[in-house]
Each structure stands twice: as structure tokens, then as C-alpha cells.
Protein backbone atom coordinates (compact mmCIF):
# COMPACT_ATOMS: atom_id res chain seq x y z
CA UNK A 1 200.87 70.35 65.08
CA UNK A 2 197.47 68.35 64.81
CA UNK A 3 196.30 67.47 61.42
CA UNK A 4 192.64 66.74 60.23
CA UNK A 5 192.82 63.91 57.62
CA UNK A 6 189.69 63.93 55.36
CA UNK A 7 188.71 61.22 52.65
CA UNK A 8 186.18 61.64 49.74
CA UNK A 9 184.81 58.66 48.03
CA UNK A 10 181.63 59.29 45.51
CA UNK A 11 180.23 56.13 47.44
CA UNK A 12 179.80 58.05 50.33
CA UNK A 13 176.59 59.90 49.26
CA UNK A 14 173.76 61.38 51.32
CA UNK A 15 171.51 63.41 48.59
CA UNK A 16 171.45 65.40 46.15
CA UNK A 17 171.38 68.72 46.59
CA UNK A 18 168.20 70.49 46.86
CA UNK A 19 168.58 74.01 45.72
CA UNK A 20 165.55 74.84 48.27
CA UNK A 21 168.05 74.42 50.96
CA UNK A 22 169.30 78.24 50.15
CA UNK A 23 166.15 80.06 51.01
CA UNK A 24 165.78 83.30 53.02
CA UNK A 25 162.78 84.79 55.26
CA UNK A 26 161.27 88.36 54.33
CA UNK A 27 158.97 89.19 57.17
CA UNK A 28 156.63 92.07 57.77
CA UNK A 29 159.24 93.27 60.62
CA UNK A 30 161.68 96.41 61.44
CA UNK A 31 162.90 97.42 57.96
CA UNK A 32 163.26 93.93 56.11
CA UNK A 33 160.24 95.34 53.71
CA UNK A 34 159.53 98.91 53.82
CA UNK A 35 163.50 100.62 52.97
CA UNK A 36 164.54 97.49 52.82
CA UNK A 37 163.27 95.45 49.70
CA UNK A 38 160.44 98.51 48.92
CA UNK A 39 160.92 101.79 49.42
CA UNK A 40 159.14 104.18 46.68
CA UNK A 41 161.16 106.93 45.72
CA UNK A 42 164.75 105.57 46.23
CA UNK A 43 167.36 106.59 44.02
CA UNK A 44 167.23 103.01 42.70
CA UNK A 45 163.50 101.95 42.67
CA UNK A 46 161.65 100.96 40.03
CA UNK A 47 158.50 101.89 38.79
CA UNK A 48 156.58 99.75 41.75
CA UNK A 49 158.81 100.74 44.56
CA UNK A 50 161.28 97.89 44.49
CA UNK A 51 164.87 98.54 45.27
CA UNK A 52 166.60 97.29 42.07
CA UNK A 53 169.94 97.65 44.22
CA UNK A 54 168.41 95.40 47.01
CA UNK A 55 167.67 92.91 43.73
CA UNK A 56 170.96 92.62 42.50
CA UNK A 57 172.76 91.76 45.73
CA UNK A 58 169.93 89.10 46.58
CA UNK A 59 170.73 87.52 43.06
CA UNK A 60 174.37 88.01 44.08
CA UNK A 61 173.70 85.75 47.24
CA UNK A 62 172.14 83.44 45.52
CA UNK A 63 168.52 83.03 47.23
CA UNK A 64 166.38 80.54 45.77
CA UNK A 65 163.53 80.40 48.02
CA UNK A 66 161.79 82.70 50.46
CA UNK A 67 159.07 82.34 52.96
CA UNK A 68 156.85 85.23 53.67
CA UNK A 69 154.95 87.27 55.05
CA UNK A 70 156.41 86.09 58.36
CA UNK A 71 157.11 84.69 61.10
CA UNK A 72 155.23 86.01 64.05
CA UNK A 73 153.76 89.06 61.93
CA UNK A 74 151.21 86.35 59.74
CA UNK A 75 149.40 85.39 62.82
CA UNK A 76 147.87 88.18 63.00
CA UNK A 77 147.73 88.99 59.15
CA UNK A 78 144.75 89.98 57.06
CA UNK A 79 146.09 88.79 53.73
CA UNK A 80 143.34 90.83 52.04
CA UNK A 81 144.81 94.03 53.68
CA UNK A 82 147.42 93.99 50.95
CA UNK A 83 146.29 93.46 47.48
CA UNK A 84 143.70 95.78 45.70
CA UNK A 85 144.55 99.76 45.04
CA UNK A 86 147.08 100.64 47.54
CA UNK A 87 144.63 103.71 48.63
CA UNK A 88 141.85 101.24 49.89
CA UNK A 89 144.35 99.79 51.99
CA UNK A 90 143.97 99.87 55.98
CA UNK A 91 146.19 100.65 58.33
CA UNK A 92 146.54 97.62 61.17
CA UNK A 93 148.47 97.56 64.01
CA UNK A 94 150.74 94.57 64.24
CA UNK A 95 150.83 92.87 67.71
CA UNK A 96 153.56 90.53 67.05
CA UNK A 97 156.38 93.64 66.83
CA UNK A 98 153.51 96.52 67.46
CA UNK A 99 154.06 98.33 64.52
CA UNK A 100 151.91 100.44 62.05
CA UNK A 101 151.70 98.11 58.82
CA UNK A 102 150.82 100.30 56.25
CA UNK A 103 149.85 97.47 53.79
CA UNK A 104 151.61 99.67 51.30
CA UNK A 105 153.44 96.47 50.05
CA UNK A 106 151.79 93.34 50.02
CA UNK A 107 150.99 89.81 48.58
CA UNK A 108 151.22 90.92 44.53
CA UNK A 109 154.02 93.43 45.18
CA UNK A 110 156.15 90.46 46.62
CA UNK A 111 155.29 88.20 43.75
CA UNK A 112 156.35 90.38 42.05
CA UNK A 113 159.47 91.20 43.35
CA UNK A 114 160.09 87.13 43.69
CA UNK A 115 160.28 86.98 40.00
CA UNK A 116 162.60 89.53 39.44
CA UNK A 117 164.41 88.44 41.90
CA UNK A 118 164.02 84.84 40.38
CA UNK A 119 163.24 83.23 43.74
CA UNK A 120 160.33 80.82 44.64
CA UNK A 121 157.41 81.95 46.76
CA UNK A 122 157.37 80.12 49.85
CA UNK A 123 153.36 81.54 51.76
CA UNK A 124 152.59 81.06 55.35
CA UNK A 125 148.84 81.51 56.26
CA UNK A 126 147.48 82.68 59.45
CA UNK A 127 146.14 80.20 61.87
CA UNK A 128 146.57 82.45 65.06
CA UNK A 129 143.25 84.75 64.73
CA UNK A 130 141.95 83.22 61.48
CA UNK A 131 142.14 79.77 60.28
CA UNK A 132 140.64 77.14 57.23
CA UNK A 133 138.35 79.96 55.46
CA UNK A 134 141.01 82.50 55.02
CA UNK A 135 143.96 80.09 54.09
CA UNK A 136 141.66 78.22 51.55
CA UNK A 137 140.50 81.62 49.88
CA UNK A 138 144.19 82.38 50.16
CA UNK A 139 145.45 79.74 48.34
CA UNK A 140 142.66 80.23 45.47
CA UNK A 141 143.37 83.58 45.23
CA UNK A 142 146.95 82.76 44.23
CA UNK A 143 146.98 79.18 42.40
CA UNK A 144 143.28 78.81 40.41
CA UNK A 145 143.20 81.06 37.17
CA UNK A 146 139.46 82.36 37.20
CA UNK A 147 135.87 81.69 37.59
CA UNK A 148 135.64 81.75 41.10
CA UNK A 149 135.42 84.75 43.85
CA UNK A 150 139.46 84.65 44.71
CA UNK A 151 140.66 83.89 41.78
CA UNK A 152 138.63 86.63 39.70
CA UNK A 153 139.17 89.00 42.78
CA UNK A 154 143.24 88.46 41.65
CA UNK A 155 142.50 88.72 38.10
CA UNK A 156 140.87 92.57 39.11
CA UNK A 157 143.73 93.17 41.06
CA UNK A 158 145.69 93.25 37.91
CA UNK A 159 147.21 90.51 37.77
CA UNK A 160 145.91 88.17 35.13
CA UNK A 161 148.06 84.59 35.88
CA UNK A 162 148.09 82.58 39.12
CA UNK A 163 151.36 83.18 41.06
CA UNK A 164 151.08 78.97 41.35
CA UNK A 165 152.52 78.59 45.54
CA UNK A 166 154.01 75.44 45.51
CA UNK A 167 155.27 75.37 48.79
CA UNK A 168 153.00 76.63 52.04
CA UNK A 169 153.52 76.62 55.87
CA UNK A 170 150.71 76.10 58.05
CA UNK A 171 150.93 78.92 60.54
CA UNK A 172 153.97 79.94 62.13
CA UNK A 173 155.54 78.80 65.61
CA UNK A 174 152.21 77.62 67.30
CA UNK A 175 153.57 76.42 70.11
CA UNK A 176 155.31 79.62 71.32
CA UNK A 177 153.66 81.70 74.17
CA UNK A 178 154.56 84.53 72.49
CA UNK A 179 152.60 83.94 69.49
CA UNK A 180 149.40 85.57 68.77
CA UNK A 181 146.91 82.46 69.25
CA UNK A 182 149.19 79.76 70.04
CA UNK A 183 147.59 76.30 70.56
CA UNK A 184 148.74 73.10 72.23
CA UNK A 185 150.15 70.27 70.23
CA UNK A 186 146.67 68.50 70.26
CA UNK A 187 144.69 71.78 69.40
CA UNK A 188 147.33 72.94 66.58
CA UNK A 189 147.63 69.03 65.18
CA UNK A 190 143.64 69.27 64.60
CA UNK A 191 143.70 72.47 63.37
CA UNK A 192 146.66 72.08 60.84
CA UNK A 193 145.30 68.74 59.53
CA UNK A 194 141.70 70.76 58.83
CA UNK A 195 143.04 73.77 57.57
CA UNK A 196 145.73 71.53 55.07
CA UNK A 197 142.45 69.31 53.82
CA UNK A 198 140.65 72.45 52.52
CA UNK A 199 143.80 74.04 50.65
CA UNK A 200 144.60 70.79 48.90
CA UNK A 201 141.21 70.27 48.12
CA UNK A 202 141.38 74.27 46.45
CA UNK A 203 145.06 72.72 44.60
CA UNK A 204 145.99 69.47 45.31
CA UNK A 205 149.57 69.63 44.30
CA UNK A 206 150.50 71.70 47.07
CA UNK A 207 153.15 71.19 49.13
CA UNK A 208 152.49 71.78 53.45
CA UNK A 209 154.94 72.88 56.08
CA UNK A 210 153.70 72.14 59.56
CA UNK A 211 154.86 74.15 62.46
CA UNK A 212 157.56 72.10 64.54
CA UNK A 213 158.56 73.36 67.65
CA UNK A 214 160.35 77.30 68.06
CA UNK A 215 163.48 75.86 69.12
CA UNK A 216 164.59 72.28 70.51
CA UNK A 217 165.01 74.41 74.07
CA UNK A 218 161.06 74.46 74.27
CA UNK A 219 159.99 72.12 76.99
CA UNK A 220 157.29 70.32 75.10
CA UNK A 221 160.39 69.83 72.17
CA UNK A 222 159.60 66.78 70.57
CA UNK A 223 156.32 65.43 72.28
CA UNK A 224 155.03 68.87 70.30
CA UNK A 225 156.40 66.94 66.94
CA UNK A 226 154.87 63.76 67.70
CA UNK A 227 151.91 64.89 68.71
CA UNK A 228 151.06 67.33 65.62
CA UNK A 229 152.47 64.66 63.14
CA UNK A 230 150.05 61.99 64.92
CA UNK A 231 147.07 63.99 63.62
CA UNK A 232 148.63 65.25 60.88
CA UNK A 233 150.76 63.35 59.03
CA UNK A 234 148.92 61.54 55.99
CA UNK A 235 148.13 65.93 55.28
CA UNK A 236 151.73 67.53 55.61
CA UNK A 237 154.84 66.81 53.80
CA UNK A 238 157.29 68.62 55.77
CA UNK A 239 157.59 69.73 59.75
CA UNK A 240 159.49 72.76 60.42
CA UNK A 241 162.70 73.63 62.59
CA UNK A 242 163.94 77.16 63.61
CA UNK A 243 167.30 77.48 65.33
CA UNK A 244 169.40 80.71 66.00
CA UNK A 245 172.61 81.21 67.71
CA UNK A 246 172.99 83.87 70.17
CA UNK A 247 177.55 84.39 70.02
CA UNK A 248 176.74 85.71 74.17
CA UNK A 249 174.31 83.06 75.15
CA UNK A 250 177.39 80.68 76.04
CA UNK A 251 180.66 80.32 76.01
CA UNK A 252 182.83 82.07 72.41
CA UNK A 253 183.46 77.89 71.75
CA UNK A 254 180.38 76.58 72.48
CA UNK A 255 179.45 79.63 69.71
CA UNK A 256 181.66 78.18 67.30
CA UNK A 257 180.75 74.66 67.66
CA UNK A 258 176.65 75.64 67.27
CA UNK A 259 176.80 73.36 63.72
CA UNK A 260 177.36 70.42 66.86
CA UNK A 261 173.50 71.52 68.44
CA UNK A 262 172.03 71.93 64.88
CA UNK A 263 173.17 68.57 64.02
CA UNK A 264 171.33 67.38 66.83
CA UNK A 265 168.31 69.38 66.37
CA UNK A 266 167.79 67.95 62.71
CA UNK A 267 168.62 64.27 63.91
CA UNK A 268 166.20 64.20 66.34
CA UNK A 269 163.47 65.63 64.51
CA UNK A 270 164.26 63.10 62.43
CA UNK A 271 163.95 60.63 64.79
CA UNK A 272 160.59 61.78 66.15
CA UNK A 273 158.93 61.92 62.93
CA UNK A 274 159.80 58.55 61.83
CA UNK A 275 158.63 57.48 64.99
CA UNK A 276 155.48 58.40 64.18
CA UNK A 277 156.09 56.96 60.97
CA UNK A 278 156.39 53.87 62.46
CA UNK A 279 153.74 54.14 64.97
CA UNK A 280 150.82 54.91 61.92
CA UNK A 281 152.10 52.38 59.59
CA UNK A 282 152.90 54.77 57.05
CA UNK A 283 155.23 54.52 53.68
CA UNK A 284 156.00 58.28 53.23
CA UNK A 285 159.07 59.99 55.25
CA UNK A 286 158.38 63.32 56.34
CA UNK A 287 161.04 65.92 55.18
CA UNK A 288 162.88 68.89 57.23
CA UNK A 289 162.22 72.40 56.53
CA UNK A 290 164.89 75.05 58.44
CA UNK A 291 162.52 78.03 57.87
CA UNK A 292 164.82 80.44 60.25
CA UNK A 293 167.48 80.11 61.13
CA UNK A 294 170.54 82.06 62.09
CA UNK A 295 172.94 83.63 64.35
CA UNK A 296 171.22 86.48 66.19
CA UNK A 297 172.31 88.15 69.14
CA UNK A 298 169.17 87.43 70.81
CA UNK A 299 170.33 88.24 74.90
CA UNK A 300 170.08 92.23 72.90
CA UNK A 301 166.20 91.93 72.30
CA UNK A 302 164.07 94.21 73.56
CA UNK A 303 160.73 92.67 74.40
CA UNK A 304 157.36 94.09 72.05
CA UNK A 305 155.93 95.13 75.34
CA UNK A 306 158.86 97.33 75.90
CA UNK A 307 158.58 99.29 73.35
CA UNK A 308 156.34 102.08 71.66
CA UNK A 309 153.96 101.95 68.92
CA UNK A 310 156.01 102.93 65.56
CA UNK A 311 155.70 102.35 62.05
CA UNK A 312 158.87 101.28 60.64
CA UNK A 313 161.07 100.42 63.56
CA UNK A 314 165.01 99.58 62.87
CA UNK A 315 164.52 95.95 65.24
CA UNK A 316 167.25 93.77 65.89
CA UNK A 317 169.59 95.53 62.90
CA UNK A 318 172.77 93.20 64.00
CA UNK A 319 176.24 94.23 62.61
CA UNK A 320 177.64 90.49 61.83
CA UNK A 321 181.65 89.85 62.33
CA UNK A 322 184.16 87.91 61.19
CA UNK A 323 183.42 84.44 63.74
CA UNK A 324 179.45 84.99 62.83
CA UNK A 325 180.50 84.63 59.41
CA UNK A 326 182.17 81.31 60.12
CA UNK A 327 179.41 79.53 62.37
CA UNK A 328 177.40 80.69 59.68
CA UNK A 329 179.28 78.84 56.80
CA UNK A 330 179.60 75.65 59.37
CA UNK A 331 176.05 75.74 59.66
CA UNK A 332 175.02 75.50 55.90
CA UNK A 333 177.74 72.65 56.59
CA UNK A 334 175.41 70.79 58.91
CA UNK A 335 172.74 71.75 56.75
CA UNK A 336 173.97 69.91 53.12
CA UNK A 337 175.43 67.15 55.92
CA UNK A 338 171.70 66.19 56.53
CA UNK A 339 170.52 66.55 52.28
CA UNK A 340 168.63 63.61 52.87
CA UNK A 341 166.02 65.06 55.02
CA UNK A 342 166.75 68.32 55.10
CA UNK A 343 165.50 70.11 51.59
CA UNK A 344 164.25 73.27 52.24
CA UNK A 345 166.28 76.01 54.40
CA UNK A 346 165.29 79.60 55.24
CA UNK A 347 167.68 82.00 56.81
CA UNK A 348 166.10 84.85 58.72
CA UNK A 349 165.97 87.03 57.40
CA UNK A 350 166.86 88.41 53.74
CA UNK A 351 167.26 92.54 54.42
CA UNK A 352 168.05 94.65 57.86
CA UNK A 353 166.45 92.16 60.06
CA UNK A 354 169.48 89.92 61.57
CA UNK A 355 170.42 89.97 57.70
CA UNK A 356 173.05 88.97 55.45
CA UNK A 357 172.05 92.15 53.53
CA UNK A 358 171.82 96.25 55.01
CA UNK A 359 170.42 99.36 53.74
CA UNK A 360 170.03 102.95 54.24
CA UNK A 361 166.67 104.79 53.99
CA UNK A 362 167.15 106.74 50.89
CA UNK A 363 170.79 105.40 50.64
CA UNK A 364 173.08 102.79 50.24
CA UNK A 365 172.70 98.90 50.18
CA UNK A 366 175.95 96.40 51.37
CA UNK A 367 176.68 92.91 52.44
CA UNK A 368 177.28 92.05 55.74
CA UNK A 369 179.93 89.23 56.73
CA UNK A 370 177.41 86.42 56.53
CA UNK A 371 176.52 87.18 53.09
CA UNK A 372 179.62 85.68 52.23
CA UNK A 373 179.82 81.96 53.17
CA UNK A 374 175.97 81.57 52.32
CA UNK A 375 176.61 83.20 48.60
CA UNK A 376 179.65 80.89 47.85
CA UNK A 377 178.49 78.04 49.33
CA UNK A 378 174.73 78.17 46.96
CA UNK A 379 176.56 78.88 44.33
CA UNK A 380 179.29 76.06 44.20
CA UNK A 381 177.08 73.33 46.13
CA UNK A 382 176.01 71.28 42.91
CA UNK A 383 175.04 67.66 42.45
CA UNK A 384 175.34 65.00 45.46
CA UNK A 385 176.26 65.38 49.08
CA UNK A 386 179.01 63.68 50.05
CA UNK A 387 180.21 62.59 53.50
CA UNK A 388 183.79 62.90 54.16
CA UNK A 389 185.70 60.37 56.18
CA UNK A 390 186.95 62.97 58.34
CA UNK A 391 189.91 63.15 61.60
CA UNK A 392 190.34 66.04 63.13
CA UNK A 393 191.94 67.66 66.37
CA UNK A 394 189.27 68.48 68.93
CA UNK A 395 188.41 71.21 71.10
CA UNK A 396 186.81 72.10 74.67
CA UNK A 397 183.36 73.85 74.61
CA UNK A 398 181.69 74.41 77.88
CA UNK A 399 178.19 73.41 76.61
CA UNK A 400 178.63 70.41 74.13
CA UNK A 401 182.08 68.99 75.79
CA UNK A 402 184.68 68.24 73.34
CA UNK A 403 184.10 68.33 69.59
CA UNK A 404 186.30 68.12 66.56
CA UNK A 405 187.88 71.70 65.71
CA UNK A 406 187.20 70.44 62.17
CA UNK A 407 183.84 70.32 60.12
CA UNK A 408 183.33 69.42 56.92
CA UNK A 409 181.25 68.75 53.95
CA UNK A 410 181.59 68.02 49.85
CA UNK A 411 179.56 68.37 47.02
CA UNK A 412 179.82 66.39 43.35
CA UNK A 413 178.57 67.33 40.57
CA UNK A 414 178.42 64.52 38.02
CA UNK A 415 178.02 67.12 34.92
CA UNK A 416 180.98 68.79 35.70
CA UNK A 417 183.14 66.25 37.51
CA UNK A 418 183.71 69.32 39.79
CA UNK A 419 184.02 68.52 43.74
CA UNK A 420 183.65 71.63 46.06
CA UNK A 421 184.54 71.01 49.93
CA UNK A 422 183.39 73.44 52.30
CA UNK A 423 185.36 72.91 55.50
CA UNK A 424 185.94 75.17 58.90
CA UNK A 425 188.40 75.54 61.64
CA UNK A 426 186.17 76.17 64.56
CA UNK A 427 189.25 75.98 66.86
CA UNK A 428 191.62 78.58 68.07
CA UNK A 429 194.57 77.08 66.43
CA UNK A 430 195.59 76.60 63.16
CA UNK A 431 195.27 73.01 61.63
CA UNK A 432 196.96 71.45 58.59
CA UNK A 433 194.11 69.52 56.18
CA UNK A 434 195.35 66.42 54.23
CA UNK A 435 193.14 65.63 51.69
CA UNK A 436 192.90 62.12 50.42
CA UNK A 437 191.87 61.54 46.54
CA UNK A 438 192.61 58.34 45.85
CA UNK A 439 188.64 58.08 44.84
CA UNK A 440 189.39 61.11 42.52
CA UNK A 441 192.72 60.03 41.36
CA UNK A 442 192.80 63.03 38.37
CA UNK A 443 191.32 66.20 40.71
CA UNK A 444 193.24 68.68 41.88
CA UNK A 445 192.98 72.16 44.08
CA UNK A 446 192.12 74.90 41.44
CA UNK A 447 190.38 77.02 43.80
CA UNK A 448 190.52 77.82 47.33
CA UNK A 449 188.35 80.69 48.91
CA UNK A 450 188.60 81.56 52.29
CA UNK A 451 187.57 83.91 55.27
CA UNK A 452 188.24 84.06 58.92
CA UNK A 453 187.69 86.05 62.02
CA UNK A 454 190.62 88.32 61.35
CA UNK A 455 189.68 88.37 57.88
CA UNK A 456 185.85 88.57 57.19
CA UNK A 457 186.21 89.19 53.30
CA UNK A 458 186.77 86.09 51.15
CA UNK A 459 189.73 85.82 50.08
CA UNK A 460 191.12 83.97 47.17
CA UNK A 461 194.20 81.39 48.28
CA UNK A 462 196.67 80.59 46.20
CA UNK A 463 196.09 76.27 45.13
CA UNK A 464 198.69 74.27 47.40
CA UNK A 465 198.97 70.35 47.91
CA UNK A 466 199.41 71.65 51.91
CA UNK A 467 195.82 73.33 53.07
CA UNK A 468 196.68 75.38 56.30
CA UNK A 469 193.03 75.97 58.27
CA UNK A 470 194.17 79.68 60.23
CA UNK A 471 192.30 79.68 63.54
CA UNK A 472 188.30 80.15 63.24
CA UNK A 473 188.06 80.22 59.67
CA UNK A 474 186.19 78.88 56.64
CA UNK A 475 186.83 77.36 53.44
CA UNK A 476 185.80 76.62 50.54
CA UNK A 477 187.96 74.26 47.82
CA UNK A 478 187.58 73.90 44.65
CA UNK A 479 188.89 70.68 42.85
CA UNK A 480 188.64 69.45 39.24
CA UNK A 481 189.79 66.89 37.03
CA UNK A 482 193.16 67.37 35.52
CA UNK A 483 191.91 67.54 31.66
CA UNK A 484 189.04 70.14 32.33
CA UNK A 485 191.97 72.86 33.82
């Protein structure tokens, strides 16, 4: 039988880890907000309509940042639509899903809910049928404390200190046809740079998130980057990705091995933006933001167009298995693999919506499979990133060739002298793991979680000096030093 050999050294470090890297996505769409995170009169709700059983299974995964209010939905969002008395609120219809947003639940309700939830805000603005005005009033509505129109508009809302964004994304996938006023590279570049100059100039220790492209399928893939980061580089400090993974796209092992087309994604965004880097003479690296990302089965969608006018609509609701589970943990893999420009991560999204969380109108809340790998793997990632000298087996995938059946990736954390590995068997047959400590002479195995297709609940292994990988599974192992057991 094959066996993957894999070798950790603490001089093989890549970053530290950014806790931003275990974001989600809560978007105005389906039932991700209304009987998902807010539904008024639930048997758990609190006193503003929040589902305090929603809350504690969000803590439970471990979410530390989330981006909102979408996604396709902002670019056609009237940010003032939501805040003031919830009766003075107008009904819109959405065009980006064509849905009845009741503005019932809006800008302060999520702020709201982001501190009990203990997450950070993450705000995209609309610059599909508004632009600079709005997001500058936006941002003053939420960051300056008082004396001018925003901020004292806030301050009547009820709500007496600034929320304080940090982090904000400058529209949402421009370059997609599908979006409501998409741009070219050139217009979006010019409009992003403009629209970034007035909201630093309302708070200039904002952080901005340009739009890369939809997907590294879209034909103007990288010439989009370039181009936007041309104009806008010396404004934004981080260009965005989004990647999902349809399991009937392709082949079930080109599914599998999707962490292999991630990798590239990030490496040649990478590449492209310190071309440009290059190109304008410039000292700063831009940094990676994965705001969505996920698997969806995507080939299941049924077009906007296709559908009726309804408020509420249960869209893409996808019941996750065993093998999603597993591409998802190999993707966080890829994720931590590229710390170093990679720092913030969003999957999409947090409730219903392709989810690692479901709920029932009126009823109950539960984790899906992919809650799993993403909860364990934010709570035990700690310290630096380290990249394993790693052999494995490979396998045949009809889109990417042949790959290694093995992936892997470890954490340190220096406090603790703890090391966590988080390692997958993307293969169909088992594989024996060897793993060499001779960096970390005193650590052994005191933990080993795992979960595979046949068994989508983690699972608690007994520690063993022999590591048995079952077939399309993932792990995650636990070592510590020898006088901290």
C-alpha cells in the first residue's frame, strides 16, 4: 500500500494565521436573513427578532468575520431603506434574486446581531445603480460619532456609538453580466479608485476590498485584475476572489481535487497583482480576500428570470454530504497554505443559502456536514502556517490530470507549543500517513478528529503512532509536547 510521508519543521513558515480567514457571507437572499438569522416571533428570538439558536451555532462554528449585505443583492441596495423605524420602511423589489425585501432587518439590526454574535462587520457598498455619494454617506453614517448629517441621522436611529467598519468592499462582482450595473475593467477601476478616495477621506483608517473577477473561468480573468489594480492600486488594500465548486460540473475526482484549482486561482492573482506592483513602482503588496466561496451545486440553479416575484424564496437550500464536507476541509487547507496573501476568507453563505447552517421557519436550527471541518479547523488553526514537506500517492482527475491523493497543512502555536495538522485523503483508497518529528522531537498524537464520506460526523480517533487516511476523508491531528499531556 502507498504511503504519504509528511515532514514538519517550524522553519518552514508561511504566516501567521489571520483569524479573518474564517469569515462567512450573510446576504439579502432566499432565507439566509429573514427565518434564517431574524425571524420575529420564533420560539427562540429575542427581543429584536434575532434567532438566539441561529447565534449559538454561529459561535459554535467559529465565524469571525462576515461580509454583508451581499453579493449581487447590494447593487441594487438603498442602504437607507433599512435603518430608521421599521414602519417607515419601503418595500423594494430586488432585481438581483427578484424578491420582495421588506427592509424589516437592516444595517443596525445586523450590527447588532454581529456583536452578539462576536463577529466583525465586513460592508459592501453599492456601485451598480449608486456610487461615491451614497458609499461616503454610508461610511459616515457608521464610523464618525456626531455632528454631521449621517452620523447624527445614526445617533436618531438609536444608536448612540459608531459601529467603526474596518473592513469595506467596493461593490460586488462588477465584472459579471449578470450584475445589476456591471462596468468594464477600465470603467469599474475609475470608479472604485473615486468612490475609495471619498470614504477614506470620511475615515481614513479604512480598509478597501476591490472587486476581482467572479471566478478565474471569466474570460477577461486576470486582464480584469490588472486593469482595476492599474487605476486603483495606491486606493485599495485588498482585491477579491470568489470560487465555488459545483460536485456535477466535472468528474467526482476532479470534485475532490478542487483545493488543486483554488490553489491556482490564489497564485495567480497573486501573480497579477504584483505585476502591477511591479509595473507602478510600488512598495505595498496587495492582499487576497476569498469573499465567497464554496461548494454549491450550481448546474441546479434556476435562473432569476425563471422565476416569480416572491418575498422570501427558499433559493439554492443545498443538503451538503459527506465528500462536500471533505473538499470543504481541503479547501480551508489551500486557504491557510496561502496565509501569506490570503487574510481574509468568506464562505457563502452563513444560514440556508448553500450554508454550513439550516433552519426551519418557526422551527428547528442544525448543522449541515460542512459545518464541521470549517468549525474545527477555526478553532484549532492558531499561530504560524506551516508548510509540510509532503509525499504522497497520486490520483487521476479528468480535469487537472494527476494530483497527489494527499493534502495537507499545519499550524504552530508558539504559546502553546501545540501543532494541529489538517490533512485529507482525496483518493479512493486508503493511505497510511508517516509523520516525521524530528523538528518536534517531544510532540506526540493526543488528538485525532476525523470525518469521511461514509462518515460525515467527526469522529474522535483513538491516538496511534500508525495514521490510516480511509478513502475521501479528512483529518485533523492534534500533537503536543510530552510535558504539557
Amino acid at each position: 500500500m502507498p504511503v504519504a510521508q509528511l515532514t514538519l519543521d517550524p522553519a518552514f513558515r508561511i504566516a501567521p494565521v489571520d483569524r479573518r480567514l474564517f469569515g462567512s457571507f450573510v446576504e439579502h437572499m432566499g432565507r439566509c436573513v429573514y427565518t434564517g438569522i431574524f425571524e420575529p416571533g420564533h420560539p427562540s428570538a429575542d427581543a429584536d427578532g434575532l434567532r438566539t439558536d441561529v447565534l449559538d451555532l454561529v459561535r459554535e462554528l467559529g465565524v469571525t468575520t462576515v461580509r454583508y449585505p451581499g453579493g449581487n443583492f447590494v447593487s441594487n441596495y438603498r442602504w437607507e431603506d433599512g435603518v430608521g423605524p421599521r414602519g417607515d420602511r419601503p418595500r423594494r423589489l430586488d432585481l438581483a434574486w427578484r424578491s420582495l425585501e421588506s427592509n424589516a432587518f437592516g444595517l443596525n439590526e445586523f450590527m447588532r446581531w454581529a456583536s452578539l454574535a462576536g463577529v466583525e462587520p465586513m460592508m459592501a457598498v453599492n456601485l451598480g445603480t449608486r456610487g461615491i455619494e451614497a458609499a461616503a454617506e454610508l461610511v459616515e453614517y457608521c464610523n464618525l460619532a456626531d455632528g454631521t448629517a449621517a452620523a447624527d441621522l445614526r445617533r436618531k436611529h438609536g444608536v448612540a456609538q459608531p459601529h467603526d467598519v474596518r473592513m469595506w468592499c467596493l461593490g460586488n462582482e462588477m465584472d459579471g453580466p449578470w450584475q445589476i450595473g456591471s462596468l468594464t475593467a477600465e470603467e469599474y477601476g475609475r470608479l472604485a479608485t473615486r468612490a475609495g478616495h471619498a470614504m477614506r477621506r470620511v475615515d481614513p483608517s479604512i480598509e478597501l476590498v476591490a472587486c476581482g473577477s467572479s471566478n478565474s473561468d471569466m474570460p477577461t480573468f486576470a486582464a480584469w485584475e490588472a486593469t482595476v489594480l492599474e487605476h486603483a492600486y495606491d486606493q485599495v488594500d485588498y482585491i477579491s476572489l470568489h470560487s465555488y465548486y459545483d460536485p456535477e460540473k466535472h468528474d467526482d475526482a476532479s470534485f475532490r481535487a478542487s483545493a488543486v484549482d483554488l490553489d491556482g486561482f490564489i497564485e495567480n492573482v497573486v501573480a497579477t497583482a504584483d505585476h502591477v506592483r511591479a509595473k507602478l513602482r510600488r512598495n505595498k503588496r496587495i492582499k487576497l480576500s476569498l469573499d465567497e466561496w464554496n461548494v454549491w451545486y450550481q448546474s441546479r440553479f434556476t435562473e432569476p428570470e425563471d422565476r416569480g416575484i416572491e418575498e422570501v424564496p427558499a433559493l439554492i437550500e443545498d443538503d451538503y454530504n459527506g465528500t462536500d464536507a471533505v473538499v470543504v476541509g481541503n479547501l480551508l487547507i489551500s486557504m491557510l497554505r496561502h496565509a501569506d496573501r490570503l487574510t481574509v476568507g468568506c464562505q457563502a453563505q452563513l444560514v440556508n443559502v448553500i450554508a454550513p447552517i439550516r433552519t426551519r421557519a418557526g422551527g428547528e436550527a442544525w448543522r449541515q456536514t460542512i459545518f464541521h471541518p470549517f468549525a474545527h479547523t477555526a478553532r484549532l488553526a492558531r499561530g504560524t502556517v506551516l508548510r509540510p514537506a509532503l509525499t504522497s500517492p497520486s490520483m487521476s482527475t479528468g480535469r487537472f490530470g494527476d494530483v497527489p491523493a494527499v493534502d495537507a497543512v499545519a499550524t504552530h502555536d508558539e504559546q502553546s507549543d501545540e501543532l494541529n495538522v489538517f490533512v485529507v485523503n482525496r483518493g479512493t483508497e486508503p493511505v497510511p500517513l508517516a509523520v516525521d518529528l524530528r523538528a518536534f522531537p517531544r510532540h506526540r498524537l493526543t488528538r485525532h478528529l476525523t470525518l469521511s464520506s461514509d462518515r460525515p460526523e467527526p469522529v474522535e480517533q483513538a491516538p496511534s503512532t500508525e495514521i490510516l487516511l480511509p478513502p475521501v476523508s479528512w483529518h485533523a491531528l492534534c500533537l503536543t509536547p510530552e510535558e504539557s499531556r
